[in-house]
C-alpha atoms as a PDB file:
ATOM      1  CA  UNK A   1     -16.592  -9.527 -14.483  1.00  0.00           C
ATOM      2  CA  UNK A   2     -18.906 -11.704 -12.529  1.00  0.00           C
ATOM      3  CA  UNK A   3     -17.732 -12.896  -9.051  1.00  0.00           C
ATOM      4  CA  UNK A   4     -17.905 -16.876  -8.426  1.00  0.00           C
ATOM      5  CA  UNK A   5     -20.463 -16.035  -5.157  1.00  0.00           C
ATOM      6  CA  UNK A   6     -20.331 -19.986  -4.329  1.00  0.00           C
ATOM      7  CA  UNK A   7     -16.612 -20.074  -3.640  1.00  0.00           C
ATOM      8  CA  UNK A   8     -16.666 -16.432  -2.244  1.00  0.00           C
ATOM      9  CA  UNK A   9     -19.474 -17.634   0.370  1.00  0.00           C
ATOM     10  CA  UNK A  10     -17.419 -20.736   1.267  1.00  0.00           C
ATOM     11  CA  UNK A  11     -13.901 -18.803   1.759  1.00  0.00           C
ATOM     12  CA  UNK A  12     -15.820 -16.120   3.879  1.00  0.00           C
ATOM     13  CA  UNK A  13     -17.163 -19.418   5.957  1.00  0.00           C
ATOM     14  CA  UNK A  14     -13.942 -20.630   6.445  1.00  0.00           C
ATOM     15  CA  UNK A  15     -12.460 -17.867   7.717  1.00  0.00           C
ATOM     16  CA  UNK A  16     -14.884 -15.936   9.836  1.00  0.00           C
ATOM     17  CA  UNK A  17     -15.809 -17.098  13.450  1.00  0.00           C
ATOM     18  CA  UNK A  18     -19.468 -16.655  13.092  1.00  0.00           C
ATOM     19  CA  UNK A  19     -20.071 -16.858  17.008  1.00  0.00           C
ATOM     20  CA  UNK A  20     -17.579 -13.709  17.321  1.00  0.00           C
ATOM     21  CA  UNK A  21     -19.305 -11.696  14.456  1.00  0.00           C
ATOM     22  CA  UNK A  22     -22.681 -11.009  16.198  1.00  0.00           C
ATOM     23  CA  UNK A  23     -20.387  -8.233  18.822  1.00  0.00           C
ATOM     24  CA  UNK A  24     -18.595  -6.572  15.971  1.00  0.00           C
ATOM     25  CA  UNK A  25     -19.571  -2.855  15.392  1.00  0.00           C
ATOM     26  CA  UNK A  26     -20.531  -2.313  11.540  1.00  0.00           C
ATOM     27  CA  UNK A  27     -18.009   0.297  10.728  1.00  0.00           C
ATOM     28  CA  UNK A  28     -15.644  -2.872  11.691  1.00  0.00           C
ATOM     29  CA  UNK A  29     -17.589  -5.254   9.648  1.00  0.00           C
ATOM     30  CA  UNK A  30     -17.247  -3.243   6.722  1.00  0.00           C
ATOM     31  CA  UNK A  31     -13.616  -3.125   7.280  1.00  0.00           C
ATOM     32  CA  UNK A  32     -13.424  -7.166   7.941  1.00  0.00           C
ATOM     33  CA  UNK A  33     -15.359  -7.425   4.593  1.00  0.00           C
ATOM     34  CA  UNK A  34     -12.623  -5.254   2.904  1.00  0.00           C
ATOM     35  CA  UNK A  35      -9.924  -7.576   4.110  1.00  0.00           C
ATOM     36  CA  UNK A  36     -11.763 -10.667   3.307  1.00  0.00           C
ATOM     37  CA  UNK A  37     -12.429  -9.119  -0.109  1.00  0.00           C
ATOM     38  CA  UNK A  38      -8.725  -8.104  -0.306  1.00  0.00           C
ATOM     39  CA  UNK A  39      -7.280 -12.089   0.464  1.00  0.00           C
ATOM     40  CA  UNK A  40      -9.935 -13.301  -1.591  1.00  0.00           C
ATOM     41  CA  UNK A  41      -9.018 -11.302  -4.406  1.00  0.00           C
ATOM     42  CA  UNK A  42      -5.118 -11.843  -4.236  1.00  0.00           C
ATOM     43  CA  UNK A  43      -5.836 -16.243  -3.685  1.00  0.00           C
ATOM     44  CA  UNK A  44      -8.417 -16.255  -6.641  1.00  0.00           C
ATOM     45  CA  UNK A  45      -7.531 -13.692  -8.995  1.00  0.00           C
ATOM     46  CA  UNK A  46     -10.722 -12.038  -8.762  1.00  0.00           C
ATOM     47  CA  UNK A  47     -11.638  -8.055  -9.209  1.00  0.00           C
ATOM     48  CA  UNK A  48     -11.555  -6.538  -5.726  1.00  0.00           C
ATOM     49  CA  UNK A  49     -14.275  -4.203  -6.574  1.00  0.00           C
ATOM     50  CA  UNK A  50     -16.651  -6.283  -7.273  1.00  0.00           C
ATOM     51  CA  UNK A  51     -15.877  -8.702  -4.383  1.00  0.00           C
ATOM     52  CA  UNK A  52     -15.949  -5.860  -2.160  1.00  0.00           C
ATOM     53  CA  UNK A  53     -20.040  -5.620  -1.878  1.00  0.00           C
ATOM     54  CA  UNK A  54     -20.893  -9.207  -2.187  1.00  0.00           C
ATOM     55  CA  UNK A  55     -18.691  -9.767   0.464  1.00  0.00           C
ATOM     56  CA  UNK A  56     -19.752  -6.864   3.134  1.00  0.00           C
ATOM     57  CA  UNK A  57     -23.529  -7.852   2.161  1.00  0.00           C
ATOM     58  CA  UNK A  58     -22.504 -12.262   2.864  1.00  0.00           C
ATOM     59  CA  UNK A  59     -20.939 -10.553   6.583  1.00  0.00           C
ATOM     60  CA  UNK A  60     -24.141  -8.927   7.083  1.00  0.00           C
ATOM     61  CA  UNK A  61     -26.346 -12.035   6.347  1.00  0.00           C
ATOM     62  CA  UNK A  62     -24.021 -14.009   8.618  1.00  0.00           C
ATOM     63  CA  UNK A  63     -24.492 -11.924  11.285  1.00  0.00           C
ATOM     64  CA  UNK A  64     -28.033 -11.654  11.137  1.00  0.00           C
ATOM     65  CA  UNK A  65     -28.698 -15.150  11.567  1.00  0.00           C
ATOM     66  CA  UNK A  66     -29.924 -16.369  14.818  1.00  0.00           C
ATOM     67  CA  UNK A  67     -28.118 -19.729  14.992  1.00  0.00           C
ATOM     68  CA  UNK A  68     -24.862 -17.883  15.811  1.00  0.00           C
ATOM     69  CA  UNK A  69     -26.116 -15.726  18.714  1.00  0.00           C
ATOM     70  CA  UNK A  70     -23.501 -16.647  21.343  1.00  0.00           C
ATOM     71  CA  UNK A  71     -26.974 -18.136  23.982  1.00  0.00           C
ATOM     72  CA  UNK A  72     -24.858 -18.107  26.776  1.00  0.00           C
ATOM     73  CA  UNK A  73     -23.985 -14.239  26.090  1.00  0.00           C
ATOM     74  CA  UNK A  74     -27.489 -13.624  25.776  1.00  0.00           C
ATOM     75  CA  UNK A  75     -29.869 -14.632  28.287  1.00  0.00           C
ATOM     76  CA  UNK A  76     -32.938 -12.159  26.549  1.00  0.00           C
ATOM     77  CA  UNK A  77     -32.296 -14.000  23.216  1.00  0.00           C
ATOM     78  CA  UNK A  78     -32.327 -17.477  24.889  1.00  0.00           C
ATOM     79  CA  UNK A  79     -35.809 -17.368  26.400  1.00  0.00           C
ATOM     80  CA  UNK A  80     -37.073 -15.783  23.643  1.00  0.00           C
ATOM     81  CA  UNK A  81     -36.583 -18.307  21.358  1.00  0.00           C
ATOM     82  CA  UNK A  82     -37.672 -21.410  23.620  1.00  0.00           C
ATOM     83  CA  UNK A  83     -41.273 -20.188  22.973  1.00  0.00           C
ATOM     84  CA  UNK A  84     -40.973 -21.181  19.425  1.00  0.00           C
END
């Protein structure tokens, strides 16, 4: 069964702080992405195992951004990115 990613990407938007995920350890993202995947699954109707890796893979991508690095957490980051 294929997973509606659209509405999967916008409930994991609305309910993650994005600022908060860039200090989260990856053994605990993987267990965030579990929950997500878990109340996801139970609002939507949706087969938790094939949320479960779109999910943990959409926590990764958010975290990896750079427009939610917390700038005032991270001075290195900061001045880095003013060259640009």
């Amino acid at each position: 069964m294929a997973v509606n990613t659209e509405r999967l990407y916008k409930f994991i938007e609305e309910n993650v702080n994005k600022y908060s995920l860039k200090r989260v350890r990856i053994d605990k993202l993987e267990k965030l992405a579990n929950r997500l995947a878990y109340l996801y699954c139970k609002e939507f109707k949706e087969d938790y195992h094939a949320v479960k890796p779109v999910a943990l893979d959409r926590l990764r991508r958010i975290r990896c951004r750079p427009e939610y690095y917390n700038v005032e957490l991270d001075s290195r980051f900061k001045r880095r990115w003013k060259k640009y």
